[in-house]
PDB file of N, CA and C in Angstrom:
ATOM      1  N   UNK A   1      -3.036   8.507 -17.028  1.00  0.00           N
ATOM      2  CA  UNK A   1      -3.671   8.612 -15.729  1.00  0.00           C
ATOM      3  C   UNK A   1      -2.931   7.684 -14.765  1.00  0.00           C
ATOM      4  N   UNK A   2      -2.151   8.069 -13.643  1.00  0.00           N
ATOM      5  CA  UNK A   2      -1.557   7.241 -12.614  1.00  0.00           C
ATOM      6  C   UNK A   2      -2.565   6.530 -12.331  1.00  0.00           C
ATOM      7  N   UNK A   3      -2.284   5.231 -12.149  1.00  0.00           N
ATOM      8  CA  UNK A   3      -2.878   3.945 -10.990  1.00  0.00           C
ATOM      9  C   UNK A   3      -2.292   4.249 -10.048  1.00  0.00           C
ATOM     10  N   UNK A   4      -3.663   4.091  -8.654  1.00  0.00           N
ATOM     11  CA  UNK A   4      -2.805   3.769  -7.254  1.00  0.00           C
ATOM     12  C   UNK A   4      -3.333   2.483  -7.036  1.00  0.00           C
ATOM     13  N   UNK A   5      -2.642   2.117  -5.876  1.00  0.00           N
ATOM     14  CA  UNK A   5      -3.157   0.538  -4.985  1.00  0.00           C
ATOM     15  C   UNK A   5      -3.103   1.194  -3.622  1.00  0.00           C
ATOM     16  N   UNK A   6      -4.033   0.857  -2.687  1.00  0.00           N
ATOM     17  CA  UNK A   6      -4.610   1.156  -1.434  1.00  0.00           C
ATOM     18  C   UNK A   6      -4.536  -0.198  -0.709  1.00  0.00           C
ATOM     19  N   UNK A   7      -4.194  -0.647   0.325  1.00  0.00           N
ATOM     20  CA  UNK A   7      -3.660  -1.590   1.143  1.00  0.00           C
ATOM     21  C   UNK A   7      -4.544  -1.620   1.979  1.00  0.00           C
ATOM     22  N   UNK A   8      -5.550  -2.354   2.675  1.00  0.00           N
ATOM     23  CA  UNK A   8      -6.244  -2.022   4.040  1.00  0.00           C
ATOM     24  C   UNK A   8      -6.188  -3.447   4.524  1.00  0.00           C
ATOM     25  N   UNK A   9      -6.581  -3.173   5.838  1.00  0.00           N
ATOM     26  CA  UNK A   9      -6.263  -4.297   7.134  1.00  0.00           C
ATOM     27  C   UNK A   9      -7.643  -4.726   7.658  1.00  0.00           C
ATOM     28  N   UNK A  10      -7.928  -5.693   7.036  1.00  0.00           N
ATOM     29  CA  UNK A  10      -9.636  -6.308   7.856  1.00  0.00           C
ATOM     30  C   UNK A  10      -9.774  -6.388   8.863  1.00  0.00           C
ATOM     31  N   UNK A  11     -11.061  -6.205   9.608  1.00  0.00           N
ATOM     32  CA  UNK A  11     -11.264  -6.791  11.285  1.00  0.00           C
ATOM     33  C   UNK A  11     -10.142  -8.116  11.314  1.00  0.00           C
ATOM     34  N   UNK A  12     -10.185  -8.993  10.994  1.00  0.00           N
ATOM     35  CA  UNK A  12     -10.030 -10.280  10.602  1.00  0.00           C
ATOM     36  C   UNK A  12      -8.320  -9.859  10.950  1.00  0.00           C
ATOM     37  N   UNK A  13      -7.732  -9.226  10.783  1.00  0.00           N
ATOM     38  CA  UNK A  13      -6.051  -9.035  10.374  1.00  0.00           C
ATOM     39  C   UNK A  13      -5.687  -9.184   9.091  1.00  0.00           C
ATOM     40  N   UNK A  14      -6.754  -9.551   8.113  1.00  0.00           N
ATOM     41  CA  UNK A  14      -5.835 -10.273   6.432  1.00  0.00           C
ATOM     42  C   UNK A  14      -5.746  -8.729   5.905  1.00  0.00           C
ATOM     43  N   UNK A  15      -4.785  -8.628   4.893  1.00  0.00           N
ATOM     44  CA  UNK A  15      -4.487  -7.824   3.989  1.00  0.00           C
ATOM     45  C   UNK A  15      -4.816  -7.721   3.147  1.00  0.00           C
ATOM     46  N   UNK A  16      -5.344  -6.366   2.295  1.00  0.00           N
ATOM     47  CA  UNK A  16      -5.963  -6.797   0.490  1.00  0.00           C
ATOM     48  C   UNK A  16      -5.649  -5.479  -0.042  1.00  0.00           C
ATOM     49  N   UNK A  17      -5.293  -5.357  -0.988  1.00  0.00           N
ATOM     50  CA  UNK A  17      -4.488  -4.218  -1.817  1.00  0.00           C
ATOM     51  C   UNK A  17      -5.541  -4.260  -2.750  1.00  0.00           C
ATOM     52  N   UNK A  18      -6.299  -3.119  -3.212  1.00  0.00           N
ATOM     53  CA  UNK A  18      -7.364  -2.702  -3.717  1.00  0.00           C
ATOM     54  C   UNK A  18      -6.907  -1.770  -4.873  1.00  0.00           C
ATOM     55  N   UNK A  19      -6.867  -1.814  -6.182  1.00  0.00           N
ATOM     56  CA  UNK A  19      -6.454  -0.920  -7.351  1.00  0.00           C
ATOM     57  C   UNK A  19      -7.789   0.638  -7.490  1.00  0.00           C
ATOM     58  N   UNK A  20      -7.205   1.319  -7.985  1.00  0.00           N
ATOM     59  CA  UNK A  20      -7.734   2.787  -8.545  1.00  0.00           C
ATOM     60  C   UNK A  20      -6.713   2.898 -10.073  1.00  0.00           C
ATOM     61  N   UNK A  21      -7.660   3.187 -10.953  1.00  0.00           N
ATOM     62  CA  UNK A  21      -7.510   3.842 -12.013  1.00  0.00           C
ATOM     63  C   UNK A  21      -6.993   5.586 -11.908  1.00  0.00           C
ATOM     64  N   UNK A  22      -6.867   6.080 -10.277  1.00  0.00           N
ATOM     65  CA  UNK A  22      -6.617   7.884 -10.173  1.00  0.00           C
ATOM     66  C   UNK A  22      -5.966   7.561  -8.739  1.00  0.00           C
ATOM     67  N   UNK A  23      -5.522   8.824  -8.980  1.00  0.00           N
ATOM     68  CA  UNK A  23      -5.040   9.579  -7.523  1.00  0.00           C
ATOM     69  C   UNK A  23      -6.035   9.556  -6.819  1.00  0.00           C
ATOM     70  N   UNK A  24      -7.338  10.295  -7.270  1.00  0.00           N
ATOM     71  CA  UNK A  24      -8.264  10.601  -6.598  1.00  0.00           C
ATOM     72  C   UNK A  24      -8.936   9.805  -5.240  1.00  0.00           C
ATOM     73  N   UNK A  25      -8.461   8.499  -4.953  1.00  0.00           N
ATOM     74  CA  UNK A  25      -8.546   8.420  -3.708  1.00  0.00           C
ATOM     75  C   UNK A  25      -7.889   8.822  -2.623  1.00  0.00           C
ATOM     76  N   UNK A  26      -6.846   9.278  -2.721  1.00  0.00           N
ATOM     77  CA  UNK A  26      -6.618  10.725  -1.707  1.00  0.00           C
ATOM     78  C   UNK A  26      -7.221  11.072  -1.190  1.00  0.00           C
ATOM     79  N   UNK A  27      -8.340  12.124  -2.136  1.00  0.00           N
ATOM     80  CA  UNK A  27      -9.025  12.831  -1.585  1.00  0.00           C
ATOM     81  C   UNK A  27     -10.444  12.016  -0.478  1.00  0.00           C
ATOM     82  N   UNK A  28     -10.345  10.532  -0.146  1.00  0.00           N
ATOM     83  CA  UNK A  28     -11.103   9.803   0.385  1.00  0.00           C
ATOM     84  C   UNK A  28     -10.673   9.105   1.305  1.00  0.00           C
ATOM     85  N   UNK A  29      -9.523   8.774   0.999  1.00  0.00           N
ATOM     86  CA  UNK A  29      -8.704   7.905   2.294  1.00  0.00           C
ATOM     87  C   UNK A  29      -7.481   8.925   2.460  1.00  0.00           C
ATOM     88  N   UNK A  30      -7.103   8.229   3.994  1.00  0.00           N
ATOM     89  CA  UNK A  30      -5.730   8.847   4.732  1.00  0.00           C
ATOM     90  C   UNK A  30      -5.212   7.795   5.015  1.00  0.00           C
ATOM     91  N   UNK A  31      -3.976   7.550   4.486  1.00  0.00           N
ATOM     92  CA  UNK A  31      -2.873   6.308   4.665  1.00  0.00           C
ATOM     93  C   UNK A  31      -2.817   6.667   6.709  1.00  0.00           C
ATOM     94  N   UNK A  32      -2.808   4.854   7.171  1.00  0.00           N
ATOM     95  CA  UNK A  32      -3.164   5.176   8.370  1.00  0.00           C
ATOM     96  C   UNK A  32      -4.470   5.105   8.963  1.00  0.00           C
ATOM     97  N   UNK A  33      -4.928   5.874   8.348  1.00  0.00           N
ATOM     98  CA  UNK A  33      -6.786   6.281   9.124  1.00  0.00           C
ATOM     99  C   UNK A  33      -7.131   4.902   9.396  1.00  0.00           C
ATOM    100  N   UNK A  34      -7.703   4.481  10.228  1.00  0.00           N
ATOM    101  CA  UNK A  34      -8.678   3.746  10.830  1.00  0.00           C
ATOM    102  C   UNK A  34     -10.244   3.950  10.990  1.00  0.00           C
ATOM    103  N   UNK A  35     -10.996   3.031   9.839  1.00  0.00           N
ATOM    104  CA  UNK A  35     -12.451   3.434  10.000  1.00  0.00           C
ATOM    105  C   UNK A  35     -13.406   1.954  10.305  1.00  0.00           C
ATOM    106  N   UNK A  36     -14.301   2.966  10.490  1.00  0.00           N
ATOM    107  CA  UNK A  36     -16.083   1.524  10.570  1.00  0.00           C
ATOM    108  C   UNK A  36     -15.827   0.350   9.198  1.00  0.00           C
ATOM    109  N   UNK A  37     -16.068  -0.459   9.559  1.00  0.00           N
ATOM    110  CA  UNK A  37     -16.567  -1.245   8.171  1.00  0.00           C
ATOM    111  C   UNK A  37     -17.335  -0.110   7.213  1.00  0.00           C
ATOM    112  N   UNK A  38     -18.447  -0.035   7.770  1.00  0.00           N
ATOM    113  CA  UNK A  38     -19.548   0.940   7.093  1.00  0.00           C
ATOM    114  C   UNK A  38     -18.657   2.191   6.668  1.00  0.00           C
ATOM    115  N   UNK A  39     -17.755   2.988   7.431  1.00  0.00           N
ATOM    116  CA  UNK A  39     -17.546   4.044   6.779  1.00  0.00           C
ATOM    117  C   UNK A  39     -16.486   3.460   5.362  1.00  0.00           C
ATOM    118  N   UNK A  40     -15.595   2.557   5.644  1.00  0.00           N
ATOM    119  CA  UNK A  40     -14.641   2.233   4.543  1.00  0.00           C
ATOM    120  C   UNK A  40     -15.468   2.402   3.168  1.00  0.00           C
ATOM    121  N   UNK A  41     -16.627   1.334   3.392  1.00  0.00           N
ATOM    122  CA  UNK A  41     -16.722   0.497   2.260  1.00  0.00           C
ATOM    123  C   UNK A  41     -17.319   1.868   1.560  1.00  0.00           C
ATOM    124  N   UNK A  42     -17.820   2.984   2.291  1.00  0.00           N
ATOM    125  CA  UNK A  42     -18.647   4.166   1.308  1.00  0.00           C
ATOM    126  C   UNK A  42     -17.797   5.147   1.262  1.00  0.00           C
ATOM    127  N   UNK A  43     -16.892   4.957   1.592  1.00  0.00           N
ATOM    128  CA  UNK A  43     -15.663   6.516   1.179  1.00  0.00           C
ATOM    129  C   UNK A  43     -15.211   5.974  -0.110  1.00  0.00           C
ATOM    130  N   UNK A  44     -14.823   4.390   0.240  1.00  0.00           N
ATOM    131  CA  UNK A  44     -13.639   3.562  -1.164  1.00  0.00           C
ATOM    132  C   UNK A  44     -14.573   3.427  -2.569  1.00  0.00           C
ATOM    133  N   UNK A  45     -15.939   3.104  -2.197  1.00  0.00           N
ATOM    134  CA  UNK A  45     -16.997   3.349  -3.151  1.00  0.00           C
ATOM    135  C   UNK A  45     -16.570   4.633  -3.982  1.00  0.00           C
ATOM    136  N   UNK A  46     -17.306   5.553  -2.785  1.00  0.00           N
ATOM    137  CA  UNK A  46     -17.101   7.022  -4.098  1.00  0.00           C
ATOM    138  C   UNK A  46     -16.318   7.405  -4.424  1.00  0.00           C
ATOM    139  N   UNK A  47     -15.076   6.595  -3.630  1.00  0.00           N
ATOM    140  CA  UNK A  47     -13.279   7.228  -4.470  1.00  0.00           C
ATOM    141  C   UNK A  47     -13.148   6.318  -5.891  1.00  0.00           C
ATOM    142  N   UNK A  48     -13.791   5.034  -5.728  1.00  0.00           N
ATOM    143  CA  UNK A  48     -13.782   3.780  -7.122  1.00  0.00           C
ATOM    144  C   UNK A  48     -14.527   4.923  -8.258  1.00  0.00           C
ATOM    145  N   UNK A  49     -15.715   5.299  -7.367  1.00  0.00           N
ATOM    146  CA  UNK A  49     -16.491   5.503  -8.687  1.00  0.00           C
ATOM    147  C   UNK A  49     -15.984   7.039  -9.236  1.00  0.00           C
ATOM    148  N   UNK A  50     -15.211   7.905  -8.405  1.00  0.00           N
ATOM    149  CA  UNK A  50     -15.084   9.161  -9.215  1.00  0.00           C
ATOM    150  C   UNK A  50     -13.811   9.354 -10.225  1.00  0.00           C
ATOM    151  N   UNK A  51     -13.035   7.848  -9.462  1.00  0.00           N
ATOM    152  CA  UNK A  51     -11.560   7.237 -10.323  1.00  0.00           C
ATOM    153  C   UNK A  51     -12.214   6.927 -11.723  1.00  0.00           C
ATOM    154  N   UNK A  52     -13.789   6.584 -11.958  1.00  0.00           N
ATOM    155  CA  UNK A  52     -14.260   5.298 -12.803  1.00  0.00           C
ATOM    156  C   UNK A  52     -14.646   6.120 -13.993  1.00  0.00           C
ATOM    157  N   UNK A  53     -15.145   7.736 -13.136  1.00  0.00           N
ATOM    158  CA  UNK A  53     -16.000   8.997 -13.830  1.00  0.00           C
ATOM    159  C   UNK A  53     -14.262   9.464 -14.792  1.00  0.00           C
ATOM    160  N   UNK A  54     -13.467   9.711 -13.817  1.00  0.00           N
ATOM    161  CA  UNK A  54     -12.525  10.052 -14.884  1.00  0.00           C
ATOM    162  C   UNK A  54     -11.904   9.438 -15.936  1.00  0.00           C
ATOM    163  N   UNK A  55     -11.697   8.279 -15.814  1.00  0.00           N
ATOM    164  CA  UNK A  55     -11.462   7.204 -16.999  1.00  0.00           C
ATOM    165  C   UNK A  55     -12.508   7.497 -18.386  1.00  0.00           C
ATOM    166  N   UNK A  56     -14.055   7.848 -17.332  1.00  0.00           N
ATOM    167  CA  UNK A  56     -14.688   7.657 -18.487  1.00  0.00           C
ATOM    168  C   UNK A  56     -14.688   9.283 -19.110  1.00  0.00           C
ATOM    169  N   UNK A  57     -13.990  10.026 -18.479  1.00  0.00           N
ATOM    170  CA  UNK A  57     -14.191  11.393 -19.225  1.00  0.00           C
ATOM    171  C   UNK A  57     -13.068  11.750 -19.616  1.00  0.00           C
ATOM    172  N   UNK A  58     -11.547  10.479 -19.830  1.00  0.00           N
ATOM    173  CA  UNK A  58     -10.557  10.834 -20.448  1.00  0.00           C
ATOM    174  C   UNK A  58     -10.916   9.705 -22.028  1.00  0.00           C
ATOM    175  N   UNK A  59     -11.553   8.875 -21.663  1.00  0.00           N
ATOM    176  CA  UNK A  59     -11.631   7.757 -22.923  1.00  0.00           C
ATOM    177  C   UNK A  59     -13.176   7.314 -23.562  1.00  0.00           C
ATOM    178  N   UNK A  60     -14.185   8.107 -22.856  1.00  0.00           N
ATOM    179  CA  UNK A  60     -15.365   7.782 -22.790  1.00  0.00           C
ATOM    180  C   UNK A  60     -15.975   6.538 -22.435  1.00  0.00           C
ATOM    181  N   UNK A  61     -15.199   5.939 -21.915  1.00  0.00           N
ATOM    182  CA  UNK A  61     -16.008   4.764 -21.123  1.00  0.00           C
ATOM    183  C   UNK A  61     -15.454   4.533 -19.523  1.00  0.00           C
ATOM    184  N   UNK A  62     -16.265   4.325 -18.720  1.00  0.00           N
ATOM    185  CA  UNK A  62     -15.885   3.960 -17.116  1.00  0.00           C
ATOM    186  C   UNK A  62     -14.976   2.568 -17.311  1.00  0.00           C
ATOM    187  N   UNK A  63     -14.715   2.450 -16.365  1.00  0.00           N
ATOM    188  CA  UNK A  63     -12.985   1.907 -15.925  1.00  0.00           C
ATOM    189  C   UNK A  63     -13.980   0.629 -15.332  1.00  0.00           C
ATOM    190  N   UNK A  64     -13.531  -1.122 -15.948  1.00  0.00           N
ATOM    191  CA  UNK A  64     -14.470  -2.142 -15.335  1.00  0.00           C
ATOM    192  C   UNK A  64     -13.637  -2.368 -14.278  1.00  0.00           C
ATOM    193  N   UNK A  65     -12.549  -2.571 -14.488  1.00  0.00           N
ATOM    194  CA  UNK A  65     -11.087  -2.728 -12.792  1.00  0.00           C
ATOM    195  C   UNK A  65     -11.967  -2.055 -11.920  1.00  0.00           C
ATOM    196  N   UNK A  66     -11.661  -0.497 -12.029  1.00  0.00           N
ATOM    197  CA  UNK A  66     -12.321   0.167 -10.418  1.00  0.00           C
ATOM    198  C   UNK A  66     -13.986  -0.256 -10.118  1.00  0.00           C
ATOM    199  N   UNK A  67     -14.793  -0.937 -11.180  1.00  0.00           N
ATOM    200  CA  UNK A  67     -16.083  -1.503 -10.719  1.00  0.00           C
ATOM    201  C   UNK A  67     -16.042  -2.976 -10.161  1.00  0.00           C
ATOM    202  N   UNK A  68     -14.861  -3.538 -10.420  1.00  0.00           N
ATOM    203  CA  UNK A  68     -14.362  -4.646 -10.093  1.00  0.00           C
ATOM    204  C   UNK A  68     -13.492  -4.675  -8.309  1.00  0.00           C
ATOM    205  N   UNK A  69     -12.781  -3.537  -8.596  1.00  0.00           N
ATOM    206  CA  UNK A  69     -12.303  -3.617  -6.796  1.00  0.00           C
ATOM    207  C   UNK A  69     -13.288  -2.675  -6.260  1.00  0.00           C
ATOM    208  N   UNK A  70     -14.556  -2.237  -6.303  1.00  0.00           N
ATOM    209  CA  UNK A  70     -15.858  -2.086  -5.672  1.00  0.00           C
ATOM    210  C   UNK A  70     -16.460  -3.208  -4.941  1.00  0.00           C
ATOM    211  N   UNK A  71     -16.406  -4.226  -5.952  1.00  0.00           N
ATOM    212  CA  UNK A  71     -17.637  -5.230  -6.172  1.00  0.00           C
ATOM    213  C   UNK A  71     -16.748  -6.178  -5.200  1.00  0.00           C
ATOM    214  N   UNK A  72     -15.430  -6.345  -4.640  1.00  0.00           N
ATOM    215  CA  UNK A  72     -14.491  -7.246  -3.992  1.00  0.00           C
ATOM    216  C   UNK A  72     -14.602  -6.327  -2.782  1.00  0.00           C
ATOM    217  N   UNK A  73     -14.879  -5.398  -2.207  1.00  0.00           N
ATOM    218  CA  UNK A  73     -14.769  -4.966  -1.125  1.00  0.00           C
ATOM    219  C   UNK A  73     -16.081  -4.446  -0.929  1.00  0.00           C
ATOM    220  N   UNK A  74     -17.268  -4.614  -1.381  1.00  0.00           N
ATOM    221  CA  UNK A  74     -18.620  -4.631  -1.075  1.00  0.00           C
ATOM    222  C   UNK A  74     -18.816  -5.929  -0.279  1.00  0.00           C
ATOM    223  N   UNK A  75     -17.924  -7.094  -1.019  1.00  0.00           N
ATOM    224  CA  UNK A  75     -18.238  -8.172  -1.137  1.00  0.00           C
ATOM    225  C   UNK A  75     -17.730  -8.603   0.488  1.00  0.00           C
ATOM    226  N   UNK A  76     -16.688  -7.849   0.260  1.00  0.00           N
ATOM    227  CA  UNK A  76     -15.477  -8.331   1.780  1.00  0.00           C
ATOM    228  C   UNK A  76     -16.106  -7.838   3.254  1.00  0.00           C
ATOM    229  N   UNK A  77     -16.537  -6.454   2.887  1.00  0.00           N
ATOM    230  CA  UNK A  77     -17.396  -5.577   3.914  1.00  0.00           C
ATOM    231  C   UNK A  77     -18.304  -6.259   4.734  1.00  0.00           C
ATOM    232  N   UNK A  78     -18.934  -7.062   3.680  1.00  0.00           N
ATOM    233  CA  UNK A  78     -20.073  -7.745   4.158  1.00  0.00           C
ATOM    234  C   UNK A  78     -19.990  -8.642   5.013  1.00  0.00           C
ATOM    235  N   UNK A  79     -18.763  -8.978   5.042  1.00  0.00           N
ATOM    236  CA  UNK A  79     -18.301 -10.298   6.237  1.00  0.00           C
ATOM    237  C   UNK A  79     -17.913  -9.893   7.645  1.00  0.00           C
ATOM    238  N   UNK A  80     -17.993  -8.671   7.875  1.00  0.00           N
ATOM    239  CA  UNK A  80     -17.773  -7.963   9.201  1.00  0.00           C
ATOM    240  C   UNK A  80     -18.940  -7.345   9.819  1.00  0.00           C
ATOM    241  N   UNK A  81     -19.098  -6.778  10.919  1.00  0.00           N
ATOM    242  CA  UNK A  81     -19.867  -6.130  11.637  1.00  0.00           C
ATOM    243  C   UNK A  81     -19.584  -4.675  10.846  1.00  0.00           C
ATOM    244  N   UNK A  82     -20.526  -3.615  10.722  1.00  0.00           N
ATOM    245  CA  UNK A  82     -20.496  -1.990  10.099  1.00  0.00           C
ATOM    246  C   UNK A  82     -19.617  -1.712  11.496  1.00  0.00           C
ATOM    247  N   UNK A  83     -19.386  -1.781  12.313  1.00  0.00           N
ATOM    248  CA  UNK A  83     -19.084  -1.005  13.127  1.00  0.00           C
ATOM    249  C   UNK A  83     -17.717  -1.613  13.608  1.00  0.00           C
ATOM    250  N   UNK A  84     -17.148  -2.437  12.953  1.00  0.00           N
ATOM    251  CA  UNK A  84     -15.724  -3.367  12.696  1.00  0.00           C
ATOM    252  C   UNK A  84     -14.684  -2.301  12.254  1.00  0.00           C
ATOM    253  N   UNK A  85     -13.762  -2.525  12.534  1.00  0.00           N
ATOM    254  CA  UNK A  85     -12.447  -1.606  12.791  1.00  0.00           C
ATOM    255  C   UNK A  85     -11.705  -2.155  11.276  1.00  0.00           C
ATOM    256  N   UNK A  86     -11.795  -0.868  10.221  1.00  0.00           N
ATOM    257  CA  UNK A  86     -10.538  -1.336   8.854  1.00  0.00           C
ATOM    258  C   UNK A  86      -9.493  -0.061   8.790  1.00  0.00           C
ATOM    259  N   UNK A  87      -8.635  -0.720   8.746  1.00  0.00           N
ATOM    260  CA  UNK A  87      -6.898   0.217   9.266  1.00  0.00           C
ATOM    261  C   UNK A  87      -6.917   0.271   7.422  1.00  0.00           C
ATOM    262  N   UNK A  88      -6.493   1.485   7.331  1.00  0.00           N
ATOM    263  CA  UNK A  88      -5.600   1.623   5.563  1.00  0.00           C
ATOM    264  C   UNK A  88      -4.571   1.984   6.092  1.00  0.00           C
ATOM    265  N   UNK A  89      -3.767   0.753   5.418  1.00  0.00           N
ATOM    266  CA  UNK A  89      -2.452   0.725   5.775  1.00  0.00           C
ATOM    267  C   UNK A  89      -1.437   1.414   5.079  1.00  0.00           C
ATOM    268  N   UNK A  90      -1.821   1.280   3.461  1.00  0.00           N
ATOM    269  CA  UNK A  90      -0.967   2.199   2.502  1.00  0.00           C
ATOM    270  C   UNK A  90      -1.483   2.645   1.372  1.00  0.00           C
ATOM    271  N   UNK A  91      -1.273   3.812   0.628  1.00  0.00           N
ATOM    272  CA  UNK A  91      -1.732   4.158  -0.633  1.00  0.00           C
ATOM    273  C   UNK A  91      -0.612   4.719  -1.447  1.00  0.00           C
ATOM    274  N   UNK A  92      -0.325   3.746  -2.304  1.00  0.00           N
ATOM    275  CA  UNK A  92       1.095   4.006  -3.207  1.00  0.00           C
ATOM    276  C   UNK A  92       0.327   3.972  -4.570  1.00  0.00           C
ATOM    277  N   UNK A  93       0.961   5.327  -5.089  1.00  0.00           N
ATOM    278  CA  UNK A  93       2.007   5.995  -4.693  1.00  0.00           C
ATOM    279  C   UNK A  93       1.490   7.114  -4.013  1.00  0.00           C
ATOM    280  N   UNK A  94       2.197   7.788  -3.038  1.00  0.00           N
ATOM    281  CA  UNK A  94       1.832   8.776  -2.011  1.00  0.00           C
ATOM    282  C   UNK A  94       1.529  10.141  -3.327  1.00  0.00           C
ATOM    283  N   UNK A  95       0.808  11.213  -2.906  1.00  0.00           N
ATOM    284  CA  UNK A  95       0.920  12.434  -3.424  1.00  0.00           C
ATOM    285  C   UNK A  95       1.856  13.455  -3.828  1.00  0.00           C
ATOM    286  N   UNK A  96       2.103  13.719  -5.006  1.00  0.00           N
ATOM    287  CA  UNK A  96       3.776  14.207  -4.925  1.00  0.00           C
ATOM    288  C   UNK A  96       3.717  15.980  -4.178  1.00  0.00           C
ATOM    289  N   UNK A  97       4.726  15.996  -3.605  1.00  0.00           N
ATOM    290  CA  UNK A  97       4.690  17.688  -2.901  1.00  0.00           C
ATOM    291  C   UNK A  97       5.086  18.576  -3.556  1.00  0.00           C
ATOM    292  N   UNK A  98       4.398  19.478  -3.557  1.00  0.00           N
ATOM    293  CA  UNK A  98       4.687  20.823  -4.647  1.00  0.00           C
ATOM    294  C   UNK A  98       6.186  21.812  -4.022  1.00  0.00           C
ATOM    295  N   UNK A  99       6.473  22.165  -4.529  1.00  0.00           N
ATOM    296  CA  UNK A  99       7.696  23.272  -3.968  1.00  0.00           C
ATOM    297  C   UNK A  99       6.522  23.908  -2.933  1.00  0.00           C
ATOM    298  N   UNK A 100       7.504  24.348  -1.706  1.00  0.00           N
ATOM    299  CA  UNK A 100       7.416  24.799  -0.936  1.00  0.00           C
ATOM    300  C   UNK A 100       5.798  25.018   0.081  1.00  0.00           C
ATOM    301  N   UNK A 101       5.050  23.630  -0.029  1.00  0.00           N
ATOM    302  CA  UNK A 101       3.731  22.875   0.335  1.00  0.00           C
ATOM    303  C   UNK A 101       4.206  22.588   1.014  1.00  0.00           C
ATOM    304  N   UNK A 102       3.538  21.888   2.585  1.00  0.00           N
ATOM    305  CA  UNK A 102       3.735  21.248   3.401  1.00  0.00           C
ATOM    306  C   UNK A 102       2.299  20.388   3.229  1.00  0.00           C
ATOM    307  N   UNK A 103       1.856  20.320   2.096  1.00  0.00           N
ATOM    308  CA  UNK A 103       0.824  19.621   1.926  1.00  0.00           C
ATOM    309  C   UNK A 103       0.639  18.679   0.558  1.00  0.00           C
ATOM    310  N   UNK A 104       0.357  17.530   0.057  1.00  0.00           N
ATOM    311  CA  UNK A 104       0.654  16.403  -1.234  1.00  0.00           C
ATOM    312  C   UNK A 104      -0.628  17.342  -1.946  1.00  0.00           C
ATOM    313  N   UNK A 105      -0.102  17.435  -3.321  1.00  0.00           N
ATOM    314  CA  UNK A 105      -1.414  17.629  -4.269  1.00  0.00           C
ATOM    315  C   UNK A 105      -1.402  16.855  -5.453  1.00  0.00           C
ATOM    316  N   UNK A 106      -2.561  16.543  -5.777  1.00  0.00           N
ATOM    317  CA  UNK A 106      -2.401  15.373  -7.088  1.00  0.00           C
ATOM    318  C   UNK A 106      -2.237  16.109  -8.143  1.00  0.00           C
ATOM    319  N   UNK A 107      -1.606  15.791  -9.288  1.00  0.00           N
ATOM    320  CA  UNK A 107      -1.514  16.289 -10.184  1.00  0.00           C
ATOM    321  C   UNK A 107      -1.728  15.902 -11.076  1.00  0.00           C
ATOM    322  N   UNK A 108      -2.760  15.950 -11.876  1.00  0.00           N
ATOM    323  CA  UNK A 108      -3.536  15.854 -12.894  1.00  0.00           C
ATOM    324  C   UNK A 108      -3.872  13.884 -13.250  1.00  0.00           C
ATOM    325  N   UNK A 109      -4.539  13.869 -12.556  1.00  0.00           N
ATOM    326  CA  UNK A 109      -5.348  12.787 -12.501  1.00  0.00           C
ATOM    327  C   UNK A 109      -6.508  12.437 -11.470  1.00  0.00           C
TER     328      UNK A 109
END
């Protein structure tokens, strides 16, 4: 199962690179996007926890890392206003492109 790391930019300006056990935050963040405090912390949530569902439905147990960079950016969230500006700056590794897509699809993870 690929690991990604997700990069985001606090109200604050500091930087924090956040791990996934899947691709599957893709499908939750857009490298770039700019959101609410409030919206970050509940997109990165259900991207942790559906990264956490697949771990546990390739090995039968959930993934403690992705409950761990939950529990650090629940934690971080909390120090801003909900309505505070968080930039995602990067998500490596990007989605690989299929022949002749003009669009990234994950592949099997």
């Amino acid at each position: 199962m690929p690991e990604l790391t997700f990069t985001v930019r606090w109200p604050d300006g500091s930087l924090e690179d956040c791990w996934s056990p899947s691709l599957v935050v893709h499908d939750h963040l857009v490298e770039g996007e700019i959101l609410s405090v409030a919206e970050f912390h509940r997109r990165s949530t259900q991207a942790l926890h559906a990264a956490s569902e697949r771990v546990r439905a390739a090995y039968g147990f959930p993934c403690s890392r992705s409950a761990a960079s939950a529990e650090r950016i629940r934690s971080r969230a909390a120090d801003f206003a909900a309505d505070a500006a968080v930039t995602v700056v990067r998500l490596w590794p990007p989605l690989p492109e299929l022949p002749g897509s003009t669009h990234a699809q994950e592949s099997g993870s």
